[in-house]
Protein backbone atom coordinates (compact mmCIF):
# COMPACT_ATOMS: atom_id res chain seq x y z
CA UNK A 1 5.72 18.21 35.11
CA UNK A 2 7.60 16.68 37.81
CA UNK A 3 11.29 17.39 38.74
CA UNK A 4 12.18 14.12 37.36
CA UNK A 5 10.25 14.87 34.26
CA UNK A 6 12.29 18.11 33.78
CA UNK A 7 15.67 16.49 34.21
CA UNK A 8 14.57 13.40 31.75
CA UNK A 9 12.20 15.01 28.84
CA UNK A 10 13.73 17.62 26.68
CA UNK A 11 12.02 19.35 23.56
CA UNK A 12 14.34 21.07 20.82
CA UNK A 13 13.14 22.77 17.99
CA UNK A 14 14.41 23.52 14.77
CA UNK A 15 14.23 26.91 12.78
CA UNK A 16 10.47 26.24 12.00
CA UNK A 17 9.66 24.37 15.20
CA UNK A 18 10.48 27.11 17.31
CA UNK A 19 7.07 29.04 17.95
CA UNK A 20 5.56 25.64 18.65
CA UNK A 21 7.79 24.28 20.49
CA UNK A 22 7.81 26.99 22.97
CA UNK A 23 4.27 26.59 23.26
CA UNK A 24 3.89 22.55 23.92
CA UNK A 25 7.12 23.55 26.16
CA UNK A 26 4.95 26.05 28.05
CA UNK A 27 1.84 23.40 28.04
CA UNK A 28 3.84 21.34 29.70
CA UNK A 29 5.88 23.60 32.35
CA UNK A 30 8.68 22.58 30.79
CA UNK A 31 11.92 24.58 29.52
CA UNK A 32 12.54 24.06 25.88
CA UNK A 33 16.31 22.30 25.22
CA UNK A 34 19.17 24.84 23.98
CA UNK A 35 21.25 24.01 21.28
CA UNK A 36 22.75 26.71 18.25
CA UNK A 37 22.28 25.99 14.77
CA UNK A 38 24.58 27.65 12.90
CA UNK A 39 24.75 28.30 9.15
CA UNK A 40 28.60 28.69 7.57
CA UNK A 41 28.88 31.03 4.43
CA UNK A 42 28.68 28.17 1.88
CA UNK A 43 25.21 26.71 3.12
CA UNK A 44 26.47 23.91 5.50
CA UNK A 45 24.55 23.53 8.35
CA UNK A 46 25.69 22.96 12.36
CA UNK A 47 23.81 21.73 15.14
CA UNK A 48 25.42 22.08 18.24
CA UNK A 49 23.50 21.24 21.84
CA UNK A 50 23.99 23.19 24.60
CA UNK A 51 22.86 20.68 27.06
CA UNK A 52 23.62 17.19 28.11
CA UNK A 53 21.32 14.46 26.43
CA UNK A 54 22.66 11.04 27.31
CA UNK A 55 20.10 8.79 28.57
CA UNK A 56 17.59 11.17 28.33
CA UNK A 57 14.02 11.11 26.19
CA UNK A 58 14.31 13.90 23.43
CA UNK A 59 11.70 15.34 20.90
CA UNK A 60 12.85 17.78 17.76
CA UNK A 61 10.05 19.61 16.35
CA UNK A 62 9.89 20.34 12.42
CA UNK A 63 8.15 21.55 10.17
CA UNK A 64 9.01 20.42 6.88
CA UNK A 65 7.46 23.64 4.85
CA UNK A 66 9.51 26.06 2.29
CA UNK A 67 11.93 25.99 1.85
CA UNK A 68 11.18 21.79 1.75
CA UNK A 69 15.29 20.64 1.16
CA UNK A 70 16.40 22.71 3.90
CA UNK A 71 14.13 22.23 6.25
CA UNK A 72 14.59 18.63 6.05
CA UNK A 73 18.47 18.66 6.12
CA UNK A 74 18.06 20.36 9.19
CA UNK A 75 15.82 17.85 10.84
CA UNK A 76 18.59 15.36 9.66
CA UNK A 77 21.20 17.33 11.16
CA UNK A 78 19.74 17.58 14.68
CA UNK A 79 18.34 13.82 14.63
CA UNK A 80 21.97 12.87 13.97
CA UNK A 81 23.38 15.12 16.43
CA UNK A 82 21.10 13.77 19.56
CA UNK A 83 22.15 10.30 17.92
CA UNK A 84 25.43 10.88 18.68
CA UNK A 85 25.18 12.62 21.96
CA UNK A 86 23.61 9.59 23.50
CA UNK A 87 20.33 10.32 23.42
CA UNK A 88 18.04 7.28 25.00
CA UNK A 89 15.38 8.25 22.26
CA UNK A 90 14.80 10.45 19.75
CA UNK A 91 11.29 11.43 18.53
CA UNK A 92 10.76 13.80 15.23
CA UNK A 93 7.90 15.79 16.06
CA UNK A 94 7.12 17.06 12.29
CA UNK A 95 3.94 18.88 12.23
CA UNK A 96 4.14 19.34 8.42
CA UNK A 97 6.28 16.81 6.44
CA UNK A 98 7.18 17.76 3.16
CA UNK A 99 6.64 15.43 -0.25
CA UNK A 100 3.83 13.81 1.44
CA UNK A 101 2.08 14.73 -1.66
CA UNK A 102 4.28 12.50 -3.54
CA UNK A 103 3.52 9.21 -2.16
CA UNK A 104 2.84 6.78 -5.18
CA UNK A 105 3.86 6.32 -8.54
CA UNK A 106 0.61 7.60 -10.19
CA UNK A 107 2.43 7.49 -13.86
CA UNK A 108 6.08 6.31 -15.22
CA UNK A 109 9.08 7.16 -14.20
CA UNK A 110 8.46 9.47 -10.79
CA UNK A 111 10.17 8.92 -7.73
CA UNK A 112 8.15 8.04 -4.63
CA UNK A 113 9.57 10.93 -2.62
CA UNK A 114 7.56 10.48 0.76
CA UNK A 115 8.93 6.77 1.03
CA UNK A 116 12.82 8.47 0.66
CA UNK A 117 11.99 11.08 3.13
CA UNK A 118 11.18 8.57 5.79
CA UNK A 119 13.94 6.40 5.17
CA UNK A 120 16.37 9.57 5.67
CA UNK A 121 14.32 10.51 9.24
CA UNK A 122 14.83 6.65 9.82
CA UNK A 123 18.46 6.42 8.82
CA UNK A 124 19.43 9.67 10.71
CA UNK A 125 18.62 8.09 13.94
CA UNK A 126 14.70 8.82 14.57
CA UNK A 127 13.07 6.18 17.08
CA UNK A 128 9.74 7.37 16.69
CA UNK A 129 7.74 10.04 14.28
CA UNK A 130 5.09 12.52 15.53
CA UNK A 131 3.20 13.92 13.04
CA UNK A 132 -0.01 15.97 12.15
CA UNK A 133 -3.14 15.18 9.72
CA UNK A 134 -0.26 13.20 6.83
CA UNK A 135 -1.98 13.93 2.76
CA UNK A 136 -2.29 10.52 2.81
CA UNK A 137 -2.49 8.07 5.80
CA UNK A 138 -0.80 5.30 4.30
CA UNK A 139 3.01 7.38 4.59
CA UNK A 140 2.56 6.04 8.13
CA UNK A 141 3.51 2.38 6.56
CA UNK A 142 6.76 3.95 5.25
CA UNK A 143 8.41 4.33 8.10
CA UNK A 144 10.07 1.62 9.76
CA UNK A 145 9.62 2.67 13.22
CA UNK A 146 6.47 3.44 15.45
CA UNK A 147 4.42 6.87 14.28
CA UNK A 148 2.23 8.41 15.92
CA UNK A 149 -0.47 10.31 13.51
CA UNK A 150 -2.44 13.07 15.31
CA UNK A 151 -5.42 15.30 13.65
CA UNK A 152 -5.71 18.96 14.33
CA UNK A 153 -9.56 18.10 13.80
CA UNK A 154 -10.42 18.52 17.75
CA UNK A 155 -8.74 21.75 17.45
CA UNK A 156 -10.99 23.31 14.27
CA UNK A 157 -13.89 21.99 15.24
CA UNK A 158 -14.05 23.24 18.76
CA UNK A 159 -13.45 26.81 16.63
CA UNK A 160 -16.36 26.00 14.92
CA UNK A 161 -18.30 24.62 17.43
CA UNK A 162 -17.90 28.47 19.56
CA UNK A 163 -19.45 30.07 16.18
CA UNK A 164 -22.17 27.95 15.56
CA UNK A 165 -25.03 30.14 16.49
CA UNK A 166 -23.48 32.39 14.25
CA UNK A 167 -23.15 30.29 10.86
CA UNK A 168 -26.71 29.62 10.61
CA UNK A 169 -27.92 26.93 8.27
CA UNK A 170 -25.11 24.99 7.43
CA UNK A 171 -23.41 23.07 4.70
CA UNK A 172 -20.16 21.18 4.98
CA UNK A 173 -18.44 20.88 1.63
CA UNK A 174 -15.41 18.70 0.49
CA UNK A 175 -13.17 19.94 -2.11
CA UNK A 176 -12.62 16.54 -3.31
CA UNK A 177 -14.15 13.02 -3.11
CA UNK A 178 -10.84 12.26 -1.55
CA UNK A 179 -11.72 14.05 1.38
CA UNK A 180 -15.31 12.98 1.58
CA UNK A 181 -14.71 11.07 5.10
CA UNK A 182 -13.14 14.09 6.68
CA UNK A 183 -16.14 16.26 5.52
CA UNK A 184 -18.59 13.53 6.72
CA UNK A 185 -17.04 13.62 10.46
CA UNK A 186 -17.28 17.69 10.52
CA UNK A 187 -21.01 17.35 9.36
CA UNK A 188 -21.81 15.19 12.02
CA UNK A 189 -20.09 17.38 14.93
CA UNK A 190 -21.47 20.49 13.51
CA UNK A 191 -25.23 19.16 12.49
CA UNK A 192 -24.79 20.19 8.70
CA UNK A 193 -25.40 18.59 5.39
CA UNK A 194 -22.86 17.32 3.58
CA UNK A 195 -21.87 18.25 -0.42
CA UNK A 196 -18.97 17.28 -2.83
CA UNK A 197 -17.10 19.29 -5.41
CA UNK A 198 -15.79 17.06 -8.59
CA UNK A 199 -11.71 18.18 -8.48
CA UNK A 200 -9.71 17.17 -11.71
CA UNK A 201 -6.28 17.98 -10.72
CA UNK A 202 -3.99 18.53 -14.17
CA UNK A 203 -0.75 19.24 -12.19
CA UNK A 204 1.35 19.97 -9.18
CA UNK A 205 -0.60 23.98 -9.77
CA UNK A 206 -2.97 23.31 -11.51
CA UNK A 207 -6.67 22.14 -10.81
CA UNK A 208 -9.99 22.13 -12.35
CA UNK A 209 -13.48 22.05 -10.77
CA UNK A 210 -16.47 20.12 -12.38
CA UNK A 211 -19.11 19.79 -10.54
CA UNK A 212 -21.09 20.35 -7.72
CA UNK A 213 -23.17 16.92 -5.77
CA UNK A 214 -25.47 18.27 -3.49
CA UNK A 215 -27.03 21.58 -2.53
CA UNK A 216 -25.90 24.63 -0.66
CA UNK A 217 -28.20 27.17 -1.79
CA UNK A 218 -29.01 29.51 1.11
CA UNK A 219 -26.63 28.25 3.41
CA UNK A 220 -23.47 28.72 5.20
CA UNK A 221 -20.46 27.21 3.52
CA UNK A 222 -17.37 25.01 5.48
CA UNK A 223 -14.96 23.47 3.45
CA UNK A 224 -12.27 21.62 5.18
CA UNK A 225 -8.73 20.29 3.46
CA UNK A 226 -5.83 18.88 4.99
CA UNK A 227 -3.72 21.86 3.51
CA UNK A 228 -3.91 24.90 1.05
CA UNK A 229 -1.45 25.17 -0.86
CA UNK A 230 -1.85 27.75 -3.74
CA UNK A 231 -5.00 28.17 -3.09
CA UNK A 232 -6.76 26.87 -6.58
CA UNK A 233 -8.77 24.46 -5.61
CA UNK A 234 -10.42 26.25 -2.65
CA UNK A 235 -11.17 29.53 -4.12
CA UNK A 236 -12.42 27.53 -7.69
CA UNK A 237 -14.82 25.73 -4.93
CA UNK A 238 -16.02 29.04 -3.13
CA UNK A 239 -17.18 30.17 -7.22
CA UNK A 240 -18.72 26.88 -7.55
CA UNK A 241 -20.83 27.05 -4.17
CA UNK A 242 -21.19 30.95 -4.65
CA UNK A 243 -22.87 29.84 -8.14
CA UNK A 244 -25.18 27.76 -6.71
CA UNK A 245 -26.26 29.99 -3.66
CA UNK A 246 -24.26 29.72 -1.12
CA UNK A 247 -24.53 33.00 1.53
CA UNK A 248 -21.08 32.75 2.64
CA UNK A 249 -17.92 30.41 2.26
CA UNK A 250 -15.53 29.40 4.96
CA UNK A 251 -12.24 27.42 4.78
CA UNK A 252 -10.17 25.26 6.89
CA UNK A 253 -6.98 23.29 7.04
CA UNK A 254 -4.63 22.33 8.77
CA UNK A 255 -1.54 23.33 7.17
CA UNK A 256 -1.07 26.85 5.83
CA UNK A 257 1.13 26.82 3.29
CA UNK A 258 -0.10 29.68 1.20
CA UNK A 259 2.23 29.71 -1.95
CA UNK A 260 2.34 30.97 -5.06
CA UNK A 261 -0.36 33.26 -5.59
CA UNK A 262 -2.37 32.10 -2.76
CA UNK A 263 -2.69 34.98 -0.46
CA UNK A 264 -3.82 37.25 -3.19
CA UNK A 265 -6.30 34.66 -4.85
CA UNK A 266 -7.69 33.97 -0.87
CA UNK A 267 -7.80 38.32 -0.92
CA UNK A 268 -9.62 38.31 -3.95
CA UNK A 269 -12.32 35.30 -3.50
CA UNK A 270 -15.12 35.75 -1.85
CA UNK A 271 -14.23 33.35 1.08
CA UNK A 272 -14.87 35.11 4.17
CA UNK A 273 -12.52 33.73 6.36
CA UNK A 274 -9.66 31.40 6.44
CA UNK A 275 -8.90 28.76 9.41
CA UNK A 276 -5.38 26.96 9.80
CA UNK A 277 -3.23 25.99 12.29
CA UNK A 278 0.48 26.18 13.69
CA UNK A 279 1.54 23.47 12.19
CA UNK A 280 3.74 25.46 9.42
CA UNK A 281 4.87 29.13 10.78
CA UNK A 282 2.95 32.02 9.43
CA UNK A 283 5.01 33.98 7.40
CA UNK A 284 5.54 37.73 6.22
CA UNK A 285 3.46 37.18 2.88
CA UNK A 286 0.52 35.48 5.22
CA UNK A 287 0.41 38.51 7.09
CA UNK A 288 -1.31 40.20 4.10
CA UNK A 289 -4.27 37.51 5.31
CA UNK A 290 -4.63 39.24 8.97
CA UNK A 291 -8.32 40.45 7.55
CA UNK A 292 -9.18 36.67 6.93
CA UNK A 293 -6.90 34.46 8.47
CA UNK A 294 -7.34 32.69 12.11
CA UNK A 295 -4.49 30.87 12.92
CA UNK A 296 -5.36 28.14 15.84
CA UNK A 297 -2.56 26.63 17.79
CA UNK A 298 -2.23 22.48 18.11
CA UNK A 299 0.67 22.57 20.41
CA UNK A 300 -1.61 21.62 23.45
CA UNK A 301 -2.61 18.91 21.38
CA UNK A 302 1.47 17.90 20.08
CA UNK A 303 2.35 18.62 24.14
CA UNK A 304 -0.21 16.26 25.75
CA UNK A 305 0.78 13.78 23.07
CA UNK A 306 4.15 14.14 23.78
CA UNK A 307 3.59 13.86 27.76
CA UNK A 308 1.55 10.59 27.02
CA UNK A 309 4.93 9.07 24.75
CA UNK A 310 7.63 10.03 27.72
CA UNK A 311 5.05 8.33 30.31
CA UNK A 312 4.93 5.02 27.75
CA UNK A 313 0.94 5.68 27.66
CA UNK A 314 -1.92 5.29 25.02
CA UNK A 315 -2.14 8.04 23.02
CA UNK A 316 -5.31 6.65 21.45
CA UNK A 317 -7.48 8.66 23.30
CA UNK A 318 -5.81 11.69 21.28
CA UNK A 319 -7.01 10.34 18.04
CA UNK A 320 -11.33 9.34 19.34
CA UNK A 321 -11.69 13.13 18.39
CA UNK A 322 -10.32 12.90 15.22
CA UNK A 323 -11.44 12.93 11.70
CA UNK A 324 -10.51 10.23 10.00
CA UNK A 325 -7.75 10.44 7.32
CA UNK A 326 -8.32 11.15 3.42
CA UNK A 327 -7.70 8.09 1.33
């Protein structure tokens, strides 16, 4: 970075951006912005800089993970606060954005939470969105201002791609048919065939697995998702594949959420190891995972895209290694 680039670019980060943030700061030789954030005794939130912003370039990294409302309110906060300092633009970098899971009316009377969430970002004072593998790529269209969608998919499959002489005869499998495309691109990078696992999802926690379309017998399992959540749906897929032969099972997402009873289900499958990224901070309760879990970091991937955005240059090139988007 250049001395000008260090006087105009600053990155903040908010209580779950921190990690990160330091990292795509360090990427970029670059020293991350100071501000406080302050919680009073009845909840209320303050955000106060420590650093002069007017007329500068600034980036706030997010994640929007548990606990979801506060997470969010705080992201609103500091968007508001670099508003109001003068910023010359504001960017949300939000790794993981909450309630993109709710992002159509798929019966009466539901909200369409995702849509409200980026009119708040919008309203707060946001210029621009940054954000990483979104449940559905459509959310994109609900913001009124530019976003930027990235895929930690260059990141996992270079993991993969280290191991391969280890995994043997492989078989990429997708959890869902929603996630077919995703599955497809990882198949091709890796030289595997390609199965599907029939999901029925009866609830927010609740899934069911039907069937299996294709064949993994004697192979080397990778299923890929955008996120685990509680964990159902993978660990009902590594049975399924187990069933039918599979030698050993190995997942990947992106975003780690682990809730619920997800660490112990993960403990107690047979999956033999567990691949996520940075995207949502790994927690005491994840740490139970250490014996499965590889956590890969994206924030040379969020730094160089963020270097490419202050520079006003394509950041296209970020997204030729990508996977493609579910839905």
């Amino acid at each position: 970075m250049s001395a000008t680039d260090r006087e105009q670019l600053k990155i903040f980060a908010g209580t779950t951006g921190r990690a990160l943030a330091q990292s795509m700061c360090d990427h970029l030789e670059l020293p991350i912005g100071q501000a406080q954030l302050t919680t009073f005794p009845d909840g209320e939130l303050l955000v106060k800089l420590d650093e002069d912003v007017r007329g500068r370039d600034c980036y706030v990294v997010q994640s929007c993970s548990d606990p979801v409302n506060q997470n969010i309110m705080e992201l609103l906060v500091f968007i508001d606060c670099l508003r109001r300092a003068s910023a010359r633009r504001i960017t949300a970098v939000i790794p993981y954005l909450g309630y993109a899971r709710q992002d159509r009316k798929d019966e009466g009377r539901v909200p369409i939470t995702a849509k409200l969430v980026a009119n708040l970002i919008v309203t707060a004072g946001a210029q621009r969105v940054l954000c990483m593998d979104l449940h559905a790529a459509q959310i994109q269209g609900f913001f009124d201002i530019p976003v930027d969608h990235l895929t930690a998919a260059p990141v996992i499959s270079e993991h993969f791609r280290r191991i391969r002489g280890e995994l043997g005869e492989l078989t990429i499998v997708s959890p869902d048919v929603g996630n077919v495309k995703v599955a497809n691109m990882y198949a091709n990078l890796l030289g595997a065939d390609l199965a599907i696992i029939d999901k029925r999802r009866h609830s927010g926690s609740k899934v069911s697995v039907k069937n299996l379309i294709g064949s993994v017998d004697g192979t080397t399992v990778l299923m890929f998702d955008d996120m685990i959540s509680t964990a159902g749906t993978v660990c009902e897929a590594a049975a399924v594949v187990r069933e039918h032969g599979a030698k050993e099972v190995h997942v990947a997402c992106t975003h780690g959420l682990f809730v619920g009873m997800a660490v112990e289900r993960l403990l107690e499958s047979g999956i033999r190891s567990v691949i996520t990224t940075d995207t949502v901070p790994v927690g005491s309760r994840q740490k139970a995972l250490e014996s499965k879990l590889v956590v890969l970091s994206v924030a040379t991937l969020l730094g160089e895209a963020v270097h490419r955005i202050h520079h006003d240059q394509s950041i296209s090139a970020l997204f030729t290694h990508g996977a493609g988007t579910k839905r």
